[in-house]
PDB file of N, CA and C in Angstrom:
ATOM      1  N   UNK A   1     -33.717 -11.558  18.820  1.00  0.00           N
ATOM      2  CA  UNK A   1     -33.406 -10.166  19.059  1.00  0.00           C
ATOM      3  C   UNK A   1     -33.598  -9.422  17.748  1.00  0.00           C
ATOM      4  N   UNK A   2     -34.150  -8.127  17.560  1.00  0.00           N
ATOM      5  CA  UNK A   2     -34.839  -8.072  16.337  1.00  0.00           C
ATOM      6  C   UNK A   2     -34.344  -6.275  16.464  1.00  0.00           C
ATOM      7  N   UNK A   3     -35.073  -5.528  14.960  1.00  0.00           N
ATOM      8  CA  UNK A   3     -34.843  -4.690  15.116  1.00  0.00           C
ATOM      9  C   UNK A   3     -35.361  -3.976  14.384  1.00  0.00           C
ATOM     10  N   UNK A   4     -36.145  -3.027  14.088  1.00  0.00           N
ATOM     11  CA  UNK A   4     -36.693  -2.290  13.009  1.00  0.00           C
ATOM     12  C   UNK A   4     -36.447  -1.969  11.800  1.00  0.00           C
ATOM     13  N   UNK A   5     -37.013  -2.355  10.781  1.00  0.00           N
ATOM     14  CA  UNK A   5     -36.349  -1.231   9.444  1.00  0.00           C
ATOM     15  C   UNK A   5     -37.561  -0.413   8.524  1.00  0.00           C
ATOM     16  N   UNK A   6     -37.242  -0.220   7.800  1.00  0.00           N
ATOM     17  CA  UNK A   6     -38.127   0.550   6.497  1.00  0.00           C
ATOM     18  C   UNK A   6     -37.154   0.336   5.177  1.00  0.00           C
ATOM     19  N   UNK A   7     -37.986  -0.204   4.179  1.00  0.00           N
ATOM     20  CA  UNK A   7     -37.399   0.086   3.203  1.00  0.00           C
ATOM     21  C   UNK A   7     -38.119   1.006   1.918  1.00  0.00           C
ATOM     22  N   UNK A   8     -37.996   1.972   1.735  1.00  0.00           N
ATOM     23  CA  UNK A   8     -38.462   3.066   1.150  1.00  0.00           C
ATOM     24  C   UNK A   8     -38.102   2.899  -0.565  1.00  0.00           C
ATOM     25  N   UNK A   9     -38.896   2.790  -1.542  1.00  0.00           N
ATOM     26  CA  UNK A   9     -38.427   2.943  -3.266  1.00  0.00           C
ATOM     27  C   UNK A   9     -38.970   4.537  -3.531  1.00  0.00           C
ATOM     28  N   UNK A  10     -38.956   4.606  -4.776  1.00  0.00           N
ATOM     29  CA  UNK A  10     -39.590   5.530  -5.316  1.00  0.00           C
ATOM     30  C   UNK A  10     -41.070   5.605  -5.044  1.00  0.00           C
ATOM     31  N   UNK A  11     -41.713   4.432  -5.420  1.00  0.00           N
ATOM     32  CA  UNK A  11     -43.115   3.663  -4.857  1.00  0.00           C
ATOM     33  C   UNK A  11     -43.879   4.337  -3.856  1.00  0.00           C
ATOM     34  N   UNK A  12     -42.826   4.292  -2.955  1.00  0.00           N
ATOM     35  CA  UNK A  12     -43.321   4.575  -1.518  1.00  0.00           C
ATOM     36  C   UNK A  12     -42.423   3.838  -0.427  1.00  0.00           C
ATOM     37  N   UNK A  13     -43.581   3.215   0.418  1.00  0.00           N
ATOM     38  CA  UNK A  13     -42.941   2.420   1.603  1.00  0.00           C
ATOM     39  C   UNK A  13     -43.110   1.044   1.030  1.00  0.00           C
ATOM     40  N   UNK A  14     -42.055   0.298   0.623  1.00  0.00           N
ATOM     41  CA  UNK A  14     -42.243  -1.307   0.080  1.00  0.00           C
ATOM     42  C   UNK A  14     -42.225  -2.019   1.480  1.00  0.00           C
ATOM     43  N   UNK A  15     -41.528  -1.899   2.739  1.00  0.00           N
ATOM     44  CA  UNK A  15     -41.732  -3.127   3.618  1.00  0.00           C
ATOM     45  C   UNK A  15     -41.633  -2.027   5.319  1.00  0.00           C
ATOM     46  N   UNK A  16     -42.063  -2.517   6.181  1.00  0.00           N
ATOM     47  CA  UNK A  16     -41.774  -1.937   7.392  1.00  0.00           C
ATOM     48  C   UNK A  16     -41.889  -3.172   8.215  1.00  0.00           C
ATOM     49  N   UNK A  17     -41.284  -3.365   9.014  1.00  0.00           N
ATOM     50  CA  UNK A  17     -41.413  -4.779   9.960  1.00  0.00           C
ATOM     51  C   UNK A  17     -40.470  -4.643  10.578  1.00  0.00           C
ATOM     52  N   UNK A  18     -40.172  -5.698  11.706  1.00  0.00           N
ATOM     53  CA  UNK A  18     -39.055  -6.263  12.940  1.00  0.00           C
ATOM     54  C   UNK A  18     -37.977  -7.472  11.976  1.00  0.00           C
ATOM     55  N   UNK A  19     -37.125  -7.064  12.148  1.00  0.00           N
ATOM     56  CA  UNK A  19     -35.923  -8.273  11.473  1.00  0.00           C
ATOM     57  C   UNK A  19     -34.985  -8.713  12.465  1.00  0.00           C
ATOM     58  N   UNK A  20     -34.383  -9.915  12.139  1.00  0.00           N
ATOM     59  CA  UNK A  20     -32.787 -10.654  13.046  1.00  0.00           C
ATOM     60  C   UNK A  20     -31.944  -9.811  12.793  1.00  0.00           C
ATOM     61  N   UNK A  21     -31.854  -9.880  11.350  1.00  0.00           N
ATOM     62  CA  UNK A  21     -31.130  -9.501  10.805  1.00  0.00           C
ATOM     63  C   UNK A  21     -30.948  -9.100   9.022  1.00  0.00           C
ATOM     64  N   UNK A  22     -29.870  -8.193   8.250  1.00  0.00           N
ATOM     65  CA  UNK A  22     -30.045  -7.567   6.981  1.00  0.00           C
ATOM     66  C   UNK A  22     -28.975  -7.254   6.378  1.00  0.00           C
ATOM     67  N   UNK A  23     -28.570  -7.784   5.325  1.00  0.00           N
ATOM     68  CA  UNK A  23     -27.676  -8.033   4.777  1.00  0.00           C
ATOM     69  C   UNK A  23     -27.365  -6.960   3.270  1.00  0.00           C
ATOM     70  N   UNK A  24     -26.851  -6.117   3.346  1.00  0.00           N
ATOM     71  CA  UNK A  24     -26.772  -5.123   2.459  1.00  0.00           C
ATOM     72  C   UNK A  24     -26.182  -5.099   1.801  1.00  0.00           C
ATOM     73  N   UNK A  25     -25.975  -5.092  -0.058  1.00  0.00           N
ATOM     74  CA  UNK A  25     -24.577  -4.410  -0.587  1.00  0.00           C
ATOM     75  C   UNK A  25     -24.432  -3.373  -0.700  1.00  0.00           C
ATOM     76  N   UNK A  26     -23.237  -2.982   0.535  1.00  0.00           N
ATOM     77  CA  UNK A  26     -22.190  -1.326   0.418  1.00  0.00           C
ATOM     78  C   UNK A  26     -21.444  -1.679  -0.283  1.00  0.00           C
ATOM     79  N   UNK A  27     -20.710   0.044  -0.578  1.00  0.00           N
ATOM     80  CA  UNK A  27     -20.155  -0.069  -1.587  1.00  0.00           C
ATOM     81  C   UNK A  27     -18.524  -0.512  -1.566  1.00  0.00           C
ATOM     82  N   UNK A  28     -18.339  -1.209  -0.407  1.00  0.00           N
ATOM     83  CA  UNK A  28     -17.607  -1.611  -0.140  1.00  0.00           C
ATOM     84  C   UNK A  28     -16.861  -3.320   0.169  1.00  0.00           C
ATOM     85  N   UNK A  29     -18.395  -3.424  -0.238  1.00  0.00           N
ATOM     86  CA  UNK A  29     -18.822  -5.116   0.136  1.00  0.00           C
ATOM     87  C   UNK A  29     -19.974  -5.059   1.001  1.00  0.00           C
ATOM     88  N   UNK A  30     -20.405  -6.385   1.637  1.00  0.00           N
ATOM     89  CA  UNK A  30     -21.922  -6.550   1.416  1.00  0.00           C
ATOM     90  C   UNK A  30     -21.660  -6.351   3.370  1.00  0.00           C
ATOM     91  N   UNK A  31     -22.729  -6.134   3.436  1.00  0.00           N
ATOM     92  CA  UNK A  31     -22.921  -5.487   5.394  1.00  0.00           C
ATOM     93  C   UNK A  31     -24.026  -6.177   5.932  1.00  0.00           C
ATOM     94  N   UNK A  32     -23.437  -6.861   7.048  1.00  0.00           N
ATOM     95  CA  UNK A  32     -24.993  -7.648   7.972  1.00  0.00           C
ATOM     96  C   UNK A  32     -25.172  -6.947   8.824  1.00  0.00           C
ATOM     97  N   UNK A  33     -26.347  -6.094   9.034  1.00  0.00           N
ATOM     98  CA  UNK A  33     -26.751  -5.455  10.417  1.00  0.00           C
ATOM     99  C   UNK A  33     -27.557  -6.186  11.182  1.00  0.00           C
ATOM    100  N   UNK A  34     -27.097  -6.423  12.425  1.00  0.00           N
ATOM    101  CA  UNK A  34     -27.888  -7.025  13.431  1.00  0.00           C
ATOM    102  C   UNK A  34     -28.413  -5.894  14.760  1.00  0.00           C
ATOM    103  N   UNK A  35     -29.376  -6.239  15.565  1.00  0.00           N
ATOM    104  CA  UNK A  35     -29.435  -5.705  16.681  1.00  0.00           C
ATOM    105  C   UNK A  35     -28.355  -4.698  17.169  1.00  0.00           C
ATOM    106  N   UNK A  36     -28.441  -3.938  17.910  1.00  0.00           N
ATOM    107  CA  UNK A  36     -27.363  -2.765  18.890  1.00  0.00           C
ATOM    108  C   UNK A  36     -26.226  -2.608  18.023  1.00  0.00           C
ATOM    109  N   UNK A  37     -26.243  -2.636  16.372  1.00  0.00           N
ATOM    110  CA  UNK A  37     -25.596  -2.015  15.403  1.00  0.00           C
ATOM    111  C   UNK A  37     -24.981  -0.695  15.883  1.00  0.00           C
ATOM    112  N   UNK A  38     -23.757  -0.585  15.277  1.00  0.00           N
ATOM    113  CA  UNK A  38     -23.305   1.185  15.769  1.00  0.00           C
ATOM    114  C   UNK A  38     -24.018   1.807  14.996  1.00  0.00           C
ATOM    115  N   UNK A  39     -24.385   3.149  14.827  1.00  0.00           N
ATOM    116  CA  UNK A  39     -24.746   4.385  14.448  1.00  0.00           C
ATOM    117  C   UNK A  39     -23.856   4.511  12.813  1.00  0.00           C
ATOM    118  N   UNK A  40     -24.333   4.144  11.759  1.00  0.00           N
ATOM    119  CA  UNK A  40     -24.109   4.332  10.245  1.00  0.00           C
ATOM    120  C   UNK A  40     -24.810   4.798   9.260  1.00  0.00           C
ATOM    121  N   UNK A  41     -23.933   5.301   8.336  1.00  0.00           N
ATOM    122  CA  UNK A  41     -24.558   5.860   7.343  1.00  0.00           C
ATOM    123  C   UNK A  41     -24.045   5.409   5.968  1.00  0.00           C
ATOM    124  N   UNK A  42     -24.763   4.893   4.801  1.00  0.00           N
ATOM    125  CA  UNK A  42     -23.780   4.135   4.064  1.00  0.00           C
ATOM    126  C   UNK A  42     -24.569   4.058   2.575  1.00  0.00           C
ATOM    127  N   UNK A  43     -24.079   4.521   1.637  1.00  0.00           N
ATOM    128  CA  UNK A  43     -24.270   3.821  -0.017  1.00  0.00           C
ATOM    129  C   UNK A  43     -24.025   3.079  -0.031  1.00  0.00           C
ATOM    130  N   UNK A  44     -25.190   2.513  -0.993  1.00  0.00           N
ATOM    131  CA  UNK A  44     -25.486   0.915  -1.199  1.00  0.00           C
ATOM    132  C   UNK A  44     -25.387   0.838  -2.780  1.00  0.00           C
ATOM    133  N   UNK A  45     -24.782  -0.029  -3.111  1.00  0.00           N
ATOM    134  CA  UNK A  45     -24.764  -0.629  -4.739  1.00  0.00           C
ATOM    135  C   UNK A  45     -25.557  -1.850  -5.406  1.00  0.00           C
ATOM    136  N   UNK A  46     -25.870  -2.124  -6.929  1.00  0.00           N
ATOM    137  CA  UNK A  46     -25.913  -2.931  -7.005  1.00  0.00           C
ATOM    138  C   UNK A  46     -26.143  -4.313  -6.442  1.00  0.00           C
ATOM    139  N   UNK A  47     -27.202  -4.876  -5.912  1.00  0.00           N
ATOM    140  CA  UNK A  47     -27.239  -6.191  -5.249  1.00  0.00           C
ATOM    141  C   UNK A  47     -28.144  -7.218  -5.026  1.00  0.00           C
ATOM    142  N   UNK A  48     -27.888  -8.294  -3.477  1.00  0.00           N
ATOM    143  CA  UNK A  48     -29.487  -8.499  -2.945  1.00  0.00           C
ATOM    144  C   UNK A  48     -29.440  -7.656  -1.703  1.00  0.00           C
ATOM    145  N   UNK A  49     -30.330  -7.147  -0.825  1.00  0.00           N
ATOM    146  CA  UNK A  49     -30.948  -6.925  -0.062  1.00  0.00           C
ATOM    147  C   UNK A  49     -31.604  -8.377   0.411  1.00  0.00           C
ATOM    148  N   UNK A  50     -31.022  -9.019   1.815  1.00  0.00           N
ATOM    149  CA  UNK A  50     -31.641  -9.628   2.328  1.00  0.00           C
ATOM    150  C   UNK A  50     -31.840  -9.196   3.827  1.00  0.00           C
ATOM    151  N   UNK A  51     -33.326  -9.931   4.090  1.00  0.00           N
ATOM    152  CA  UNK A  51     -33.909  -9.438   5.622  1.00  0.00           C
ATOM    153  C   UNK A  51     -34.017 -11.026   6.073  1.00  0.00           C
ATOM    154  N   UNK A  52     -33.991 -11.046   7.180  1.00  0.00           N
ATOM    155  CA  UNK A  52     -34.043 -12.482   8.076  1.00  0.00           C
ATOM    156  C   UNK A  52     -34.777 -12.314   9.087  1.00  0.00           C
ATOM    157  N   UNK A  53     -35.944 -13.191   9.821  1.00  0.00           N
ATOM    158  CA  UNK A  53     -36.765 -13.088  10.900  1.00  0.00           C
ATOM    159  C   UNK A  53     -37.063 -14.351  11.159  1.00  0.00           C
ATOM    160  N   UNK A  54     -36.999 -14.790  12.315  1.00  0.00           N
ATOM    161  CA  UNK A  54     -37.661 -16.139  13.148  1.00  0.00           C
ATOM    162  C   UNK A  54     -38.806 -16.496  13.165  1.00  0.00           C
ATOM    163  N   UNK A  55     -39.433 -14.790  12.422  1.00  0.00           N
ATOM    164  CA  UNK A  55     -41.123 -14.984  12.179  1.00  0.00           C
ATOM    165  C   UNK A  55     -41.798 -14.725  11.362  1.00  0.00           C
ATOM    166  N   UNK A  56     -40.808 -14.567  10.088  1.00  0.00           N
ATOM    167  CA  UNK A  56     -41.244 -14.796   8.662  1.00  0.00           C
ATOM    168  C   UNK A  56     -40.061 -15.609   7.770  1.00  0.00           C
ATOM    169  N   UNK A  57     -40.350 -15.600   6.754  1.00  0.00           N
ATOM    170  CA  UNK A  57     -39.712 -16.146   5.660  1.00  0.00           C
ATOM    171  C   UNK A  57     -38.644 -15.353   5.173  1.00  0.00           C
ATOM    172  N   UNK A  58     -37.048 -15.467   5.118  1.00  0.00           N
ATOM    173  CA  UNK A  58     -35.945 -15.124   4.175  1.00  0.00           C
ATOM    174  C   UNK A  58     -37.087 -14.289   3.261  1.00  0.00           C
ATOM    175  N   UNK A  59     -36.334 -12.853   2.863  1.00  0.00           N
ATOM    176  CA  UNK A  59     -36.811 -11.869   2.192  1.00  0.00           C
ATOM    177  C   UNK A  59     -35.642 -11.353   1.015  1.00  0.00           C
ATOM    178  N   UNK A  60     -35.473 -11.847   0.144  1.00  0.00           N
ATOM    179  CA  UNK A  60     -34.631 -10.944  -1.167  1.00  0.00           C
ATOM    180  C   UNK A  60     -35.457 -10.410  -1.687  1.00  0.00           C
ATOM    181  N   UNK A  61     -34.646  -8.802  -1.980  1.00  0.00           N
ATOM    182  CA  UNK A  61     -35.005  -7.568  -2.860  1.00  0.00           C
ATOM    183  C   UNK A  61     -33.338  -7.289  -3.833  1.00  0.00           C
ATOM    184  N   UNK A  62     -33.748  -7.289  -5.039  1.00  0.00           N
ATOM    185  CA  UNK A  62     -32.953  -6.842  -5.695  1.00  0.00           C
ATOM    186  C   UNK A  62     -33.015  -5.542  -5.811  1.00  0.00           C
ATOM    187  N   UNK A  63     -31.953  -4.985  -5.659  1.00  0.00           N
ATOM    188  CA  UNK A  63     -31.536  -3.588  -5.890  1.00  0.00           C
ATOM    189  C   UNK A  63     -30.348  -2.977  -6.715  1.00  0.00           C
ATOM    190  N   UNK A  64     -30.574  -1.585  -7.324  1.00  0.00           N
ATOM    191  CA  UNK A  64     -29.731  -0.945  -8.281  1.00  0.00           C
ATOM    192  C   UNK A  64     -29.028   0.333  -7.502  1.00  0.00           C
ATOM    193  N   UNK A  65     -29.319   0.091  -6.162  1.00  0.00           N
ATOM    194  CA  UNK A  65     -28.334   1.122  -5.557  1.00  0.00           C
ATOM    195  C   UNK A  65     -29.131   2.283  -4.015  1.00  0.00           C
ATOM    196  N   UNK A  66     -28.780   2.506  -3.800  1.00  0.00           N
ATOM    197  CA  UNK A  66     -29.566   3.248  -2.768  1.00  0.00           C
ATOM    198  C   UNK A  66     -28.731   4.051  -1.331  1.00  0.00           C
ATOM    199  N   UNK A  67     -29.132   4.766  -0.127  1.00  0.00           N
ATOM    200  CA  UNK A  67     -28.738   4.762   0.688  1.00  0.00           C
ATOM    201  C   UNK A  67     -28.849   4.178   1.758  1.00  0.00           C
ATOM    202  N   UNK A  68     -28.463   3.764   3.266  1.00  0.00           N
ATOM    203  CA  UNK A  68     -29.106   3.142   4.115  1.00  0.00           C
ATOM    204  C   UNK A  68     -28.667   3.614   5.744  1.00  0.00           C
ATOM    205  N   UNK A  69     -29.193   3.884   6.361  1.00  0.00           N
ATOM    206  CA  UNK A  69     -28.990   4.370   7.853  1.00  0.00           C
ATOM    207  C   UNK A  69     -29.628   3.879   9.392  1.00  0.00           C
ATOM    208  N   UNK A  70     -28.516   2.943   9.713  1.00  0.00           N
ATOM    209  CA  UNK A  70     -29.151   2.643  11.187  1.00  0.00           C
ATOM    210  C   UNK A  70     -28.418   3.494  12.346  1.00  0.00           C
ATOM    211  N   UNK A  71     -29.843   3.735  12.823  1.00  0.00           N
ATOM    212  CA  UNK A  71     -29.606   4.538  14.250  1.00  0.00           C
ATOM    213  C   UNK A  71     -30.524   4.129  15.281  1.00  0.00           C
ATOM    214  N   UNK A  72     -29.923   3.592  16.719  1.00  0.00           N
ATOM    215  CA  UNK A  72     -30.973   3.293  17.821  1.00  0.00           C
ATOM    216  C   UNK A  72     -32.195   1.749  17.554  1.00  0.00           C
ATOM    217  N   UNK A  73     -31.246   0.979  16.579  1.00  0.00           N
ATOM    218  CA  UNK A  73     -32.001  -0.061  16.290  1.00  0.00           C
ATOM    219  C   UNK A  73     -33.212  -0.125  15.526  1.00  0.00           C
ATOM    220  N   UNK A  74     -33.212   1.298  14.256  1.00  0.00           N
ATOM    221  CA  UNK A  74     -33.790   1.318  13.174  1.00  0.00           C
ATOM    222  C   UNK A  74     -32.992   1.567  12.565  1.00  0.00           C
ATOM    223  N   UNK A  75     -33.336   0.809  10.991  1.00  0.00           N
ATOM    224  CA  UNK A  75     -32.856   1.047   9.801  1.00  0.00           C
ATOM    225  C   UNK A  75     -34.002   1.300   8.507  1.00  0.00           C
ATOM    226  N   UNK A  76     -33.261   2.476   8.282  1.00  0.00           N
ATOM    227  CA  UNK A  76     -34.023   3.304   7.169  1.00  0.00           C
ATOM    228  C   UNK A  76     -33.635   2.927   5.866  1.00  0.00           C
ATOM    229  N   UNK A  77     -33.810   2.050   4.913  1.00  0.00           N
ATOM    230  CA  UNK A  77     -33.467   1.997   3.653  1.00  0.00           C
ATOM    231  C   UNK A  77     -34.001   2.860   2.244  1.00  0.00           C
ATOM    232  N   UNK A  78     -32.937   3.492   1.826  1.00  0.00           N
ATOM    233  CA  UNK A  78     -33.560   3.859   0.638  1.00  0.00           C
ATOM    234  C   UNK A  78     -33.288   3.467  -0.801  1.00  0.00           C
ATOM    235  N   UNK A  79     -34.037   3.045  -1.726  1.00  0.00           N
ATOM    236  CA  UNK A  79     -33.339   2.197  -2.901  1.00  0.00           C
ATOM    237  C   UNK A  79     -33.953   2.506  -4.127  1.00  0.00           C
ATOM    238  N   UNK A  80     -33.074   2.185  -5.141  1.00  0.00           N
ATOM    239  CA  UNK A  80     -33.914   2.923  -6.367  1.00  0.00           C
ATOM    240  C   UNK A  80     -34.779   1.861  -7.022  1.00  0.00           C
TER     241      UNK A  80
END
């Protein structure tokens, strides 16, 4: 069961694909979004960024902070 994201840098667009699942550090502690996620909006700190898929390979991105928003089974990442 999978679900869209984007992850957006300064760069540009670094990744767009279908994921299981994505593991974020908020700034509250670290957040796994899976499939039919509620509707969020959330700063991100310091971390890894991991993505998970059945049809690729475990994905870490280190990151220095960013925002991130899933709605309707996309997630929009933005990171510095």
């Amino acid at each position: 069961m999978s679900f869209e994201i984007d992850i957006i840098s300064q760069n540009g667009l670094d990744f767009t694909g279908n994921v299981d699942s994505v593991t974020l550090p908020g700034k509250d502690g670290y957040i796994t979004v899976l499939q039919n996620h509620a509707s969020l909006v959330t700063t991100l700190k310091s971390g890894k960024l991991i993505t998970r898929s059945t049809k690729e390979k475990e994905k870490t991105i280190e990151i220095t902070g960013g925002f991130s928003e899933i709605k309707n089974n996309k997630l929009i990442v933005l990171i510095d």
